[in-house]
PDB file of N, CA and C in Angstrom:
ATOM      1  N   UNK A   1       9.842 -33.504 102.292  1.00  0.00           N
ATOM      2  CA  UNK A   1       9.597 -32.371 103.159  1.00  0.00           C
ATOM      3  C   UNK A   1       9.439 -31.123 102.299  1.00  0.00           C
ATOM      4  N   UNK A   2       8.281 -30.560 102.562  1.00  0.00           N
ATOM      5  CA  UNK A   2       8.311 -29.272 101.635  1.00  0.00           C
ATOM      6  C   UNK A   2       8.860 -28.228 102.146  1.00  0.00           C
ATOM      7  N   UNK A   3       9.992 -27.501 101.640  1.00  0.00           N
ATOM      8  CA  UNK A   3      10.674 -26.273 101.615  1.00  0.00           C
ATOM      9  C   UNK A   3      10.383 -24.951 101.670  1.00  0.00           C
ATOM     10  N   UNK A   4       9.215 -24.798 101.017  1.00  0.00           N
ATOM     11  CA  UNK A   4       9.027 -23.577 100.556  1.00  0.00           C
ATOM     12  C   UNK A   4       8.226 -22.732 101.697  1.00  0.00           C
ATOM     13  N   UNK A   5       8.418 -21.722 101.700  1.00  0.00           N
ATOM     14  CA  UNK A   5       8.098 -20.676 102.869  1.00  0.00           C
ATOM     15  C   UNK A   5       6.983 -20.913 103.331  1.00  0.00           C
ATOM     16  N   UNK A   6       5.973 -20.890 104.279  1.00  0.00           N
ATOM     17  CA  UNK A   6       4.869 -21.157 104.795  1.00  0.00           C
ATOM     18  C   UNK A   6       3.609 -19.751 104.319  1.00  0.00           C
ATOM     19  N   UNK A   7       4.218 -18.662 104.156  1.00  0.00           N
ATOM     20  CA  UNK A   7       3.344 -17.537 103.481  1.00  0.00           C
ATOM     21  C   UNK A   7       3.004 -17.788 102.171  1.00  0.00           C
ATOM     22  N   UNK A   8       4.222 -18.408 101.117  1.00  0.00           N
ATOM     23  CA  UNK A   8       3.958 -18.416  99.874  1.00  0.00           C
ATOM     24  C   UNK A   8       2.891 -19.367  99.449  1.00  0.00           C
ATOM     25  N   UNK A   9       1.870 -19.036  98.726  1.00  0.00           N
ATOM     26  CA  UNK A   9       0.721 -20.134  98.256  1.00  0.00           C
ATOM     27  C   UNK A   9       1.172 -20.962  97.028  1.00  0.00           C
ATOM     28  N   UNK A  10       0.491 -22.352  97.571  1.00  0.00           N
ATOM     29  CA  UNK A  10       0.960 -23.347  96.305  1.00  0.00           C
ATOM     30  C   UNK A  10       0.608 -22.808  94.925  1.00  0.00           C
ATOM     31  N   UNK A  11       1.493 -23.788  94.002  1.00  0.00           N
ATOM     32  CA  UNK A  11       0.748 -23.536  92.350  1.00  0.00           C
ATOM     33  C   UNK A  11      -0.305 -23.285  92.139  1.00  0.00           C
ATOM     34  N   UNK A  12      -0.990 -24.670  92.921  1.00  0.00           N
ATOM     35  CA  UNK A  12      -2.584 -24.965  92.854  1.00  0.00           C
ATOM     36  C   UNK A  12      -3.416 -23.039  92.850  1.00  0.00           C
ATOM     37  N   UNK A  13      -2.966 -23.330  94.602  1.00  0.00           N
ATOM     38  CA  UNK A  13      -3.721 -21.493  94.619  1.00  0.00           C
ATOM     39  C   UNK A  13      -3.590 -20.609  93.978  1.00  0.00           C
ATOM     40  N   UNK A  14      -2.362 -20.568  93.788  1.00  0.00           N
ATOM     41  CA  UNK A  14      -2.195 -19.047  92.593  1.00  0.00           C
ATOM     42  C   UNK A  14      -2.601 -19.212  91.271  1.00  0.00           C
ATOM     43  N   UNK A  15      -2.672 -20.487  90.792  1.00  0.00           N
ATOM     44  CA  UNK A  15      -3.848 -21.167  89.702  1.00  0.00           C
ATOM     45  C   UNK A  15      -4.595 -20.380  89.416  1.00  0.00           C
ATOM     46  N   UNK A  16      -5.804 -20.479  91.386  1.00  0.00           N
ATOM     47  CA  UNK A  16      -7.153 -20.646  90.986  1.00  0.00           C
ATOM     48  C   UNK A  16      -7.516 -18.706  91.128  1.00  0.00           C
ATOM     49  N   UNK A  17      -6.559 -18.223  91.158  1.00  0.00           N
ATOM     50  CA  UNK A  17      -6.268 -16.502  91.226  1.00  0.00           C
ATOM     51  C   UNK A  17      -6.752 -16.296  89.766  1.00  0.00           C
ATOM     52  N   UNK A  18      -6.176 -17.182  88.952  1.00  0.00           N
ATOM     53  CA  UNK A  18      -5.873 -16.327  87.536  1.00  0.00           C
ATOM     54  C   UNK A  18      -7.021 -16.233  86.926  1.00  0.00           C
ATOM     55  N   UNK A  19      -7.970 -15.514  86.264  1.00  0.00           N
ATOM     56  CA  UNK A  19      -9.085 -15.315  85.692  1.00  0.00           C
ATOM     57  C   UNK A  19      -9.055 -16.253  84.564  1.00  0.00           C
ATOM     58  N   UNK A  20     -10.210 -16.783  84.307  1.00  0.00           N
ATOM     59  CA  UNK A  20     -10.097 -17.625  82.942  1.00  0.00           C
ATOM     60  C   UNK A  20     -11.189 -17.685  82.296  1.00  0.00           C
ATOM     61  N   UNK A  21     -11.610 -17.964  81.205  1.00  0.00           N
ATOM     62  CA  UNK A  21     -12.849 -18.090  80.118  1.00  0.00           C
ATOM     63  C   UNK A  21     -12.660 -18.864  79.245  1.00  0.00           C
ATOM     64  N   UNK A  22     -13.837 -19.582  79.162  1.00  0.00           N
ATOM     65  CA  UNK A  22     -14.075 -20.582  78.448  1.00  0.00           C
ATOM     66  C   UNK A  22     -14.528 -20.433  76.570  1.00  0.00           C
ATOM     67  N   UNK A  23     -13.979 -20.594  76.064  1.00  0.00           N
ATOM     68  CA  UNK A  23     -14.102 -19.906  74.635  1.00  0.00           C
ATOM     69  C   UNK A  23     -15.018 -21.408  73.820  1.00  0.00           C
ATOM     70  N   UNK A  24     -14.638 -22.506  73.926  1.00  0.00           N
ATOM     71  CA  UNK A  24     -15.680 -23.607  73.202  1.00  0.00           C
ATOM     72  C   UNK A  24     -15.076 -24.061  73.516  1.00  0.00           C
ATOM     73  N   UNK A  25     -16.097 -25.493  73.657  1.00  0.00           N
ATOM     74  CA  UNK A  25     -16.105 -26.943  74.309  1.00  0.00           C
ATOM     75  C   UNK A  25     -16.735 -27.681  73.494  1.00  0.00           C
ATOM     76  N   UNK A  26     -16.239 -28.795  72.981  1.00  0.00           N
ATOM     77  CA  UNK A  26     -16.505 -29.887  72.559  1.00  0.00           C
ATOM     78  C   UNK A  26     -16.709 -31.209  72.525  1.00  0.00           C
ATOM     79  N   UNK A  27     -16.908 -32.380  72.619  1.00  0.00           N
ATOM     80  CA  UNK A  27     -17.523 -33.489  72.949  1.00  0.00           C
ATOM     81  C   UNK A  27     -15.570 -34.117  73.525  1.00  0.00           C
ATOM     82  N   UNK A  28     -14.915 -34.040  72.983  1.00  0.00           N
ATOM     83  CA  UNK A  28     -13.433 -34.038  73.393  1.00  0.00           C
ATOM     84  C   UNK A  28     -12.577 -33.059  73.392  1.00  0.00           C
ATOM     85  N   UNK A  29     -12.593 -31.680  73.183  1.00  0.00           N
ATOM     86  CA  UNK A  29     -11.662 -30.709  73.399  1.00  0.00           C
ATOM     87  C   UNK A  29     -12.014 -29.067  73.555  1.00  0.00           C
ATOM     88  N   UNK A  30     -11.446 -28.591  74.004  1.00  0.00           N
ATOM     89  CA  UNK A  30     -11.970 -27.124  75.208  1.00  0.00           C
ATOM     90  C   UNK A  30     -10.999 -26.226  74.844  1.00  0.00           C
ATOM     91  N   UNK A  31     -11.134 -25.051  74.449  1.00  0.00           N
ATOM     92  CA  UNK A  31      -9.996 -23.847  74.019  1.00  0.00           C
ATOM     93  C   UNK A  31     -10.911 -22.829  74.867  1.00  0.00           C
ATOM     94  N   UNK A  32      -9.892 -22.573  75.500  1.00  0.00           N
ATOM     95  CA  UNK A  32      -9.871 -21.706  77.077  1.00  0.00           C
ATOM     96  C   UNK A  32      -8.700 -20.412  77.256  1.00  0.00           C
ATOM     97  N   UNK A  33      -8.861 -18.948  77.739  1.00  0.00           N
ATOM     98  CA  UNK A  33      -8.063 -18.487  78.231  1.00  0.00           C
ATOM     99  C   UNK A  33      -7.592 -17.946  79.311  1.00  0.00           C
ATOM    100  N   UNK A  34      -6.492 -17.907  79.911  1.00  0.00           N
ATOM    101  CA  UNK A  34      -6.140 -17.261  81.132  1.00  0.00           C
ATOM    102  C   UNK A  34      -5.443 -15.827  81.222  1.00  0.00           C
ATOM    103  N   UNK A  35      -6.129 -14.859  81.745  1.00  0.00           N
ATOM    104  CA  UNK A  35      -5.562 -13.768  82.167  1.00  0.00           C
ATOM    105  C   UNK A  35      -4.653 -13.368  83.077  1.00  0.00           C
ATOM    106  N   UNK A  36      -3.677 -14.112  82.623  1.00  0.00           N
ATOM    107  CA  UNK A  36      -1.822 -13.848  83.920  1.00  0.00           C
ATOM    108  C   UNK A  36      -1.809 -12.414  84.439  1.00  0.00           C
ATOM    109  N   UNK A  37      -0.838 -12.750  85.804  1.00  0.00           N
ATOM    110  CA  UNK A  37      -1.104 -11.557  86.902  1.00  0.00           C
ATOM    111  C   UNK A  37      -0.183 -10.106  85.498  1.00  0.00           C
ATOM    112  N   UNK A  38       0.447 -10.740  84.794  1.00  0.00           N
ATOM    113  CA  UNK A  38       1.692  -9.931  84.478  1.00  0.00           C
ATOM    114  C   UNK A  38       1.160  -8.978  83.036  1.00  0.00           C
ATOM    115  N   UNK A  39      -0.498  -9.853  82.733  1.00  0.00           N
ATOM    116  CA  UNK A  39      -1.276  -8.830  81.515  1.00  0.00           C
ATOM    117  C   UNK A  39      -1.207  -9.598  80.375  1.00  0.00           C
ATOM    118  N   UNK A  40      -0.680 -10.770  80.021  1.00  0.00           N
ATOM    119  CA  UNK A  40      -0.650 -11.652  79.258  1.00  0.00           C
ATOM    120  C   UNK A  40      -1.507 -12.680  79.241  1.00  0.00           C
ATOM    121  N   UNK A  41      -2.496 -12.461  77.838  1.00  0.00           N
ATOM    122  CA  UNK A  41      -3.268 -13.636  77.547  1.00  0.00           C
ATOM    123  C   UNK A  41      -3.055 -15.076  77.104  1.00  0.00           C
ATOM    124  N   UNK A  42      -3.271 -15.696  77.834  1.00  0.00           N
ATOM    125  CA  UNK A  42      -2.417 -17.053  77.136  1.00  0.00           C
ATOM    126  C   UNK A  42      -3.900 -17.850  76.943  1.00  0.00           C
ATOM    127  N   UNK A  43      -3.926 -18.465  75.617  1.00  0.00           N
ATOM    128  CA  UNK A  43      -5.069 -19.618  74.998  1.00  0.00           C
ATOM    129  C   UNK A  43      -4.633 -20.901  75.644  1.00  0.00           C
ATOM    130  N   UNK A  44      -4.811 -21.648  76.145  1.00  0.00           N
ATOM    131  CA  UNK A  44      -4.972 -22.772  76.066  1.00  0.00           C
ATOM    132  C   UNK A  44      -5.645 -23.954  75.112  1.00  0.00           C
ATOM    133  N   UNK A  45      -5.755 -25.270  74.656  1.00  0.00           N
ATOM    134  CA  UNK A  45      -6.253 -25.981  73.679  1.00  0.00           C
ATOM    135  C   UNK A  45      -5.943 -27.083  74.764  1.00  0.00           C
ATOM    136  N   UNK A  46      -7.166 -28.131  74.825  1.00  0.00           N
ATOM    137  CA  UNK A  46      -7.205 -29.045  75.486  1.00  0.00           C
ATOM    138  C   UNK A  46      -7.609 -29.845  74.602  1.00  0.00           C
ATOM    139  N   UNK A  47      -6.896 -31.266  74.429  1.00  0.00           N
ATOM    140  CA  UNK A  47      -7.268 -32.366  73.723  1.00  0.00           C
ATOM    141  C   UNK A  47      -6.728 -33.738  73.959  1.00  0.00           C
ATOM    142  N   UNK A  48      -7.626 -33.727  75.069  1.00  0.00           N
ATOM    143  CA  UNK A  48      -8.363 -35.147  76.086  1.00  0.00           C
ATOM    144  C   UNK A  48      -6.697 -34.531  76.863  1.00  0.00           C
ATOM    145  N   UNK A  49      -5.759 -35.554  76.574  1.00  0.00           N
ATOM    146  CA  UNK A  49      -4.760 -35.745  77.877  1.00  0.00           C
ATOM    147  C   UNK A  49      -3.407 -34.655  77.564  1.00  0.00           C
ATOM    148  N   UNK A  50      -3.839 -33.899  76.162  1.00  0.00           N
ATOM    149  CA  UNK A  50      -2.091 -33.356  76.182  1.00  0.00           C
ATOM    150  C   UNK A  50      -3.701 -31.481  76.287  1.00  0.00           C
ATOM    151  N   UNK A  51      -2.556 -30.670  76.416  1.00  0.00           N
ATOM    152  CA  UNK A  51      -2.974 -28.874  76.859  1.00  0.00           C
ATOM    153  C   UNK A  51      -1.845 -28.607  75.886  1.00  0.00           C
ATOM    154  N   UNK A  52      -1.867 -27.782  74.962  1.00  0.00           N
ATOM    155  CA  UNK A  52      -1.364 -27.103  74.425  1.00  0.00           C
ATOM    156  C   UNK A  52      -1.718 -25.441  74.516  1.00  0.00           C
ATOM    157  N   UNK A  53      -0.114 -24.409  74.752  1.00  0.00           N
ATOM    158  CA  UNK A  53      -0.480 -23.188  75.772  1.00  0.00           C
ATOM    159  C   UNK A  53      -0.016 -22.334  74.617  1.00  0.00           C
ATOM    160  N   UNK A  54      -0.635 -21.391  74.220  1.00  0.00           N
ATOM    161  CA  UNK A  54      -0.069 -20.711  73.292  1.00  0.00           C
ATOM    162  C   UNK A  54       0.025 -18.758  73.902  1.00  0.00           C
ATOM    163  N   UNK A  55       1.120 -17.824  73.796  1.00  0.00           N
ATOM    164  CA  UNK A  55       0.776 -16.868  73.933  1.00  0.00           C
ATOM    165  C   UNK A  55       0.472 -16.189  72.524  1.00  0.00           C
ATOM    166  N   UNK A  56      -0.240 -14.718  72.815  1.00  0.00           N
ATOM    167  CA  UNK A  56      -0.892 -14.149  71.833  1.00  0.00           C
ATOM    168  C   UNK A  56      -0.471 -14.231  70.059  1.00  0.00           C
ATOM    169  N   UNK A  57       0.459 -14.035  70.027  1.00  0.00           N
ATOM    170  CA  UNK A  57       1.338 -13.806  68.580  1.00  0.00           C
ATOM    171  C   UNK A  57       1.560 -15.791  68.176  1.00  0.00           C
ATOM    172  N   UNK A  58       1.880 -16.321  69.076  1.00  0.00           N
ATOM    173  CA  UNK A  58       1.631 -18.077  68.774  1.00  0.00           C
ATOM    174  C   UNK A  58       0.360 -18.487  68.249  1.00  0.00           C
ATOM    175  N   UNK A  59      -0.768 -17.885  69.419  1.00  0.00           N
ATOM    176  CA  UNK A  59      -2.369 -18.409  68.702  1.00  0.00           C
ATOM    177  C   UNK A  59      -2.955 -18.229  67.446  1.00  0.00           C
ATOM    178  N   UNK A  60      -2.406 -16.780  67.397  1.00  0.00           N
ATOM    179  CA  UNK A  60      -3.035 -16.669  65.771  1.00  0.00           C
ATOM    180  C   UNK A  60      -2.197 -17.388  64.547  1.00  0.00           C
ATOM    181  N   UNK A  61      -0.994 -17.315  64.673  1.00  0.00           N
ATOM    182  CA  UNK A  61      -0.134 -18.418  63.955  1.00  0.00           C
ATOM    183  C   UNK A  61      -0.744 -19.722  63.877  1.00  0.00           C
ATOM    184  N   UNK A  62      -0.896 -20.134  65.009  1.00  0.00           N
ATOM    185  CA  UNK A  62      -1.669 -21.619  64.964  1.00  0.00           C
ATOM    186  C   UNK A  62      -2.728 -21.532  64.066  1.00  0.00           C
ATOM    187  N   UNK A  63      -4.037 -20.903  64.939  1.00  0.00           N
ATOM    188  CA  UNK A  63      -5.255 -20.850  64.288  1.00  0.00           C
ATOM    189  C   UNK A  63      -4.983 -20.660  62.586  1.00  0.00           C
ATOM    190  N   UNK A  64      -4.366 -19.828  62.462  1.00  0.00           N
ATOM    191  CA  UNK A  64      -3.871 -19.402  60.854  1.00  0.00           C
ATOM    192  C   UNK A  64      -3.656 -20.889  59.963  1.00  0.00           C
ATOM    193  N   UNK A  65      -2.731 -21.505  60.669  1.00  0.00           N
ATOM    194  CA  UNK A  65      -2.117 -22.643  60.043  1.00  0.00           C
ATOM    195  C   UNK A  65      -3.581 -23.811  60.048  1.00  0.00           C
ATOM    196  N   UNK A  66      -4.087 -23.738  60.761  1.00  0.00           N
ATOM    197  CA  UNK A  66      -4.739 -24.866  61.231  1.00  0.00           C
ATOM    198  C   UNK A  66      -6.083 -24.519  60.297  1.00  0.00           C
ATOM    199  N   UNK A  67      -6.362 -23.721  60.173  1.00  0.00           N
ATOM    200  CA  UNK A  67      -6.949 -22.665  59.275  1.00  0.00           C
ATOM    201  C   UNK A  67      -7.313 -22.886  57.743  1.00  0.00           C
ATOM    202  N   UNK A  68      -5.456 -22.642  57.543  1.00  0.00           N
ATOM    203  CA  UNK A  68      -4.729 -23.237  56.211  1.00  0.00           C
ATOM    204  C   UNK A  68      -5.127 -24.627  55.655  1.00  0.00           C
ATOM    205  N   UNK A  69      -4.721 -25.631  56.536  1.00  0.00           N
ATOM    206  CA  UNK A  69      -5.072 -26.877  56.767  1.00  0.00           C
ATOM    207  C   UNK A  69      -6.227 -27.466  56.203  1.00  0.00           C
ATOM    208  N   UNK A  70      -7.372 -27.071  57.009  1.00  0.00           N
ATOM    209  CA  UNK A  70      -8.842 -27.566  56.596  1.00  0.00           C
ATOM    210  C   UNK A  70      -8.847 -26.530  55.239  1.00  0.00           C
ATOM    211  N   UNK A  71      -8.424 -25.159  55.023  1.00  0.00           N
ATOM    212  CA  UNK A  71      -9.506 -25.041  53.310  1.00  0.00           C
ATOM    213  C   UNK A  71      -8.436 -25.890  52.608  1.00  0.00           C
ATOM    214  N   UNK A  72      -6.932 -26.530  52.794  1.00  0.00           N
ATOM    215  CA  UNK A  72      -6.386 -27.304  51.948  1.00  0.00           C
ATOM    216  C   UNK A  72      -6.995 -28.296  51.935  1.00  0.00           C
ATOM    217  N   UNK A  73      -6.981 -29.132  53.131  1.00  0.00           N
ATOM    218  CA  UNK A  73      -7.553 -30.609  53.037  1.00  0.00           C
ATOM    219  C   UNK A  73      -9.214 -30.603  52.043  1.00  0.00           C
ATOM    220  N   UNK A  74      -9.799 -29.629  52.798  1.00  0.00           N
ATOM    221  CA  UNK A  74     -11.431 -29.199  51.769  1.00  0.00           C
ATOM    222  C   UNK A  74     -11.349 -28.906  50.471  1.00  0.00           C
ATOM    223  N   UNK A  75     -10.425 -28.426  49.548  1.00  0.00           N
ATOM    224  CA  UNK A  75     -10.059 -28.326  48.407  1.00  0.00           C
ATOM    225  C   UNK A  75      -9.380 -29.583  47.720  1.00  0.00           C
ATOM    226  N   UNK A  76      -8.476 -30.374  48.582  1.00  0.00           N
ATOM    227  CA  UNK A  76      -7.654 -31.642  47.868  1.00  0.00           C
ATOM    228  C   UNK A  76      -8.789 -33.022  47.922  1.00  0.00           C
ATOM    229  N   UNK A  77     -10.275 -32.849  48.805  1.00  0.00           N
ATOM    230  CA  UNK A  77     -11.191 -33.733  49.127  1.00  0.00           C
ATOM    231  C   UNK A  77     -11.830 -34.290  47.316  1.00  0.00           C
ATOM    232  N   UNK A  78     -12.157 -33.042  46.635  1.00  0.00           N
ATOM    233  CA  UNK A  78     -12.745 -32.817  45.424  1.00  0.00           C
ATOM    234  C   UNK A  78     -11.925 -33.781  44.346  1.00  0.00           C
ATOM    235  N   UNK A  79     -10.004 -33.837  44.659  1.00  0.00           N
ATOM    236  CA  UNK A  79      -9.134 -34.913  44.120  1.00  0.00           C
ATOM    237  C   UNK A  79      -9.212 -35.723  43.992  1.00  0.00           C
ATOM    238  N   UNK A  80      -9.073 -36.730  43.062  1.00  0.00           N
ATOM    239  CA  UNK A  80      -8.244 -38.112  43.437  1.00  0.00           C
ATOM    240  C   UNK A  80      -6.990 -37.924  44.011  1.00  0.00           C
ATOM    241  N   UNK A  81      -7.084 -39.152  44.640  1.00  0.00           N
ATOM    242  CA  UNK A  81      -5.266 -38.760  45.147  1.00  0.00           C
ATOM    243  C   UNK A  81      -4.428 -39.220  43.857  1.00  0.00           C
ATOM    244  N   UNK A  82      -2.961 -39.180  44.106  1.00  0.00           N
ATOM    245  CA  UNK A  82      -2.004 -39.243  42.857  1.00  0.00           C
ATOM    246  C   UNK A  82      -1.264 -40.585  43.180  1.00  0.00           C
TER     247      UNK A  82
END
């Protein structure tokens, strides 16, 4: 039995309130953001079944790291391994 007040709108609806943009899409994964009622941008990262939600000061950390990552891996490619 659902509880909740008959005025208040589901998740779903207040969802489809929140402004969002599509930043790139790829053959398997989509980095997207949503503009929350409260002024906070949050990124999203979609890849296939898991969403990973990052707010502002998280994304660039990520991106940074992830960043890091590929010119490491692109630099250790030129190696043999040890």
């Amino acid at each position: 039995m659902d509880k909740r007040p008959k005025d208040k709108k589901s998740d779903r609806e207040a969802a489809d309130l929140v402004p969002t943009e599509r930043l790139l899409e790829s053959d398997n994964y989509e980095v997207w953001i949503s503009y929350e009622p409260d002024g906070e941008k949050v990124y999203h990262v979609e890849l296939e079944a898991v969403t990973l939600h990052f707010f502002r000061e998280e994304w660039y950390e990520f991106v940074g790291l992830i960043t890091h990552a590929a010119e490491e891996d692109a630099g250790s490619a030129a190696k043999p391994p040890k």
